[in-house]
Structure formats: structure tokens, C-alpha cells
Protein backbone atom coordinates (compact mmCIF):
# COMPACT_ATOMS: atom_id res chain seq x y z
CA UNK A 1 37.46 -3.63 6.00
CA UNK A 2 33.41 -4.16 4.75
CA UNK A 3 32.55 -6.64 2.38
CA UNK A 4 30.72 -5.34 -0.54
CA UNK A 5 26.73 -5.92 -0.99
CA UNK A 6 25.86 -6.60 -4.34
CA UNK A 7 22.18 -6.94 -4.84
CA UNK A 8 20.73 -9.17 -7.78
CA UNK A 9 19.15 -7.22 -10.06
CA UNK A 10 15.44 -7.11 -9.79
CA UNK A 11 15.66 -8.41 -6.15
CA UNK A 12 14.65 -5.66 -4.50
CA UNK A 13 11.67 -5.13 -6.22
CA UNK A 14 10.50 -8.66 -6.27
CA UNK A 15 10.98 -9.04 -2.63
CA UNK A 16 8.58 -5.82 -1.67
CA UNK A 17 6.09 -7.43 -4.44
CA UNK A 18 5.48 -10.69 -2.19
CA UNK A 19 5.63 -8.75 0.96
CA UNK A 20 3.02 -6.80 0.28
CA UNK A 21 1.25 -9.73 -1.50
CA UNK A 22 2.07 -12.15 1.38
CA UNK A 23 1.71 -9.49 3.91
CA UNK A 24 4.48 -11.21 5.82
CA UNK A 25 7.75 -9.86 6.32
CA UNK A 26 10.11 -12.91 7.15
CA UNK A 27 13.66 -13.41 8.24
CA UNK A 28 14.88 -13.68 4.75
CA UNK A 29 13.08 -10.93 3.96
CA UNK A 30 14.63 -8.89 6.57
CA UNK A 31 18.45 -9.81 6.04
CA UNK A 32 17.23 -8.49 2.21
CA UNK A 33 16.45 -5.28 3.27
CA UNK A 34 19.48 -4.96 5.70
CA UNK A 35 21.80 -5.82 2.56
CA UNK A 36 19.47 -3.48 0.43
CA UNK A 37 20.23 -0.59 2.77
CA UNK A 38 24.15 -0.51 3.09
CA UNK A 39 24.18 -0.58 -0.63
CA UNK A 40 25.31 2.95 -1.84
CA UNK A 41 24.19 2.63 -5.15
CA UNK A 42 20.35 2.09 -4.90
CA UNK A 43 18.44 3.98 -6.56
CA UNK A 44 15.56 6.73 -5.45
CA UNK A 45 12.93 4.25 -6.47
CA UNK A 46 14.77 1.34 -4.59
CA UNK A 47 14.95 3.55 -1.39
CA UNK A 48 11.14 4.71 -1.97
CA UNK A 49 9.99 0.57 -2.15
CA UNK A 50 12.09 -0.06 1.37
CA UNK A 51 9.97 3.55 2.21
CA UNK A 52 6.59 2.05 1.13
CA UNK A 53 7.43 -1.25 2.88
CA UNK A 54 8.38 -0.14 6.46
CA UNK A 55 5.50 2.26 6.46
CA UNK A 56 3.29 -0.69 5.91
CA UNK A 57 4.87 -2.72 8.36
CA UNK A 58 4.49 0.68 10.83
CA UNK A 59 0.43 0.74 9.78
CA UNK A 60 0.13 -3.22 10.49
CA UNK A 61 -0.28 -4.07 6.68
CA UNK A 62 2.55 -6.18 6.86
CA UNK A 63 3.53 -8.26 9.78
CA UNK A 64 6.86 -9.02 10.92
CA UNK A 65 7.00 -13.12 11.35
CA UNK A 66 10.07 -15.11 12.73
CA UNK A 67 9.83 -17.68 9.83
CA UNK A 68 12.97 -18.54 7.49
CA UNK A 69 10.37 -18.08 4.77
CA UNK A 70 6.92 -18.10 2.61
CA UNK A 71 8.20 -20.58 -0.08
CA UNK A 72 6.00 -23.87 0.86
């Protein structure tokens, strides 16, 4: 049997905001959007942020870095 993903409110959105600010898409980042994705109940606008995200990741907007995180 799964674990449930519960996702902080807000979190999602917050995340994709310094992403696309940062234009680095970090570890942290990454296990965020995996937990983001097997939950059922996100939302159409949730889904279209992870959308916007990987397609800027796909155009090299965004790259993928093997840090823990941004936070200095």
C-alpha cells in the first residue's frame, strides 16, 4: 500500500515562481514535482504550472542542476 502525498498549500505555485525566477531546477525542486504529480487532486491550473515548467526546461529556459538547493 502507497503513502499519501499531501502537498502544502501554495507549494506548488511558489516552487514554479523561483524556478522560473532562478531558472534552475534543483533536486528539491524535482522530488516537488514528483510528489506534485501522484497527487490526484491537483487542480487544472496546478497541472498547467508543472505544463509551463517542463516546457521551459524542454526550450532550455530552465536548467536542470544537481544541487540540493538555491537557498544561500
Amino acid at each position: 500500500m502507497q503513502a499519501p502525498v499531501y502537498l502544502i498549500q501554495n507549494a506548488l505555485a511558489e516552487m514554479c515562481a523561483q524556478v522560473i525566477s532562478s531558472g534552475r531546477l534543483t533536486l528539491a525542486d524535482r522530488y516537488g514535482l514528483m510528489a506534485a504529480i501522484f497527487d490526484e487532486n491537483l487542480s487544472e491550473e496546478e497541472r498547467s504550472s508543472i505544463d509551463r515548467l517542463l516546457h521551459a526546461v524542454r526550450r532550455g529556459r530552465v536548467k536542470i542542476v544537481n544541487e540540493i538547493s538555491t537557498v544561500q
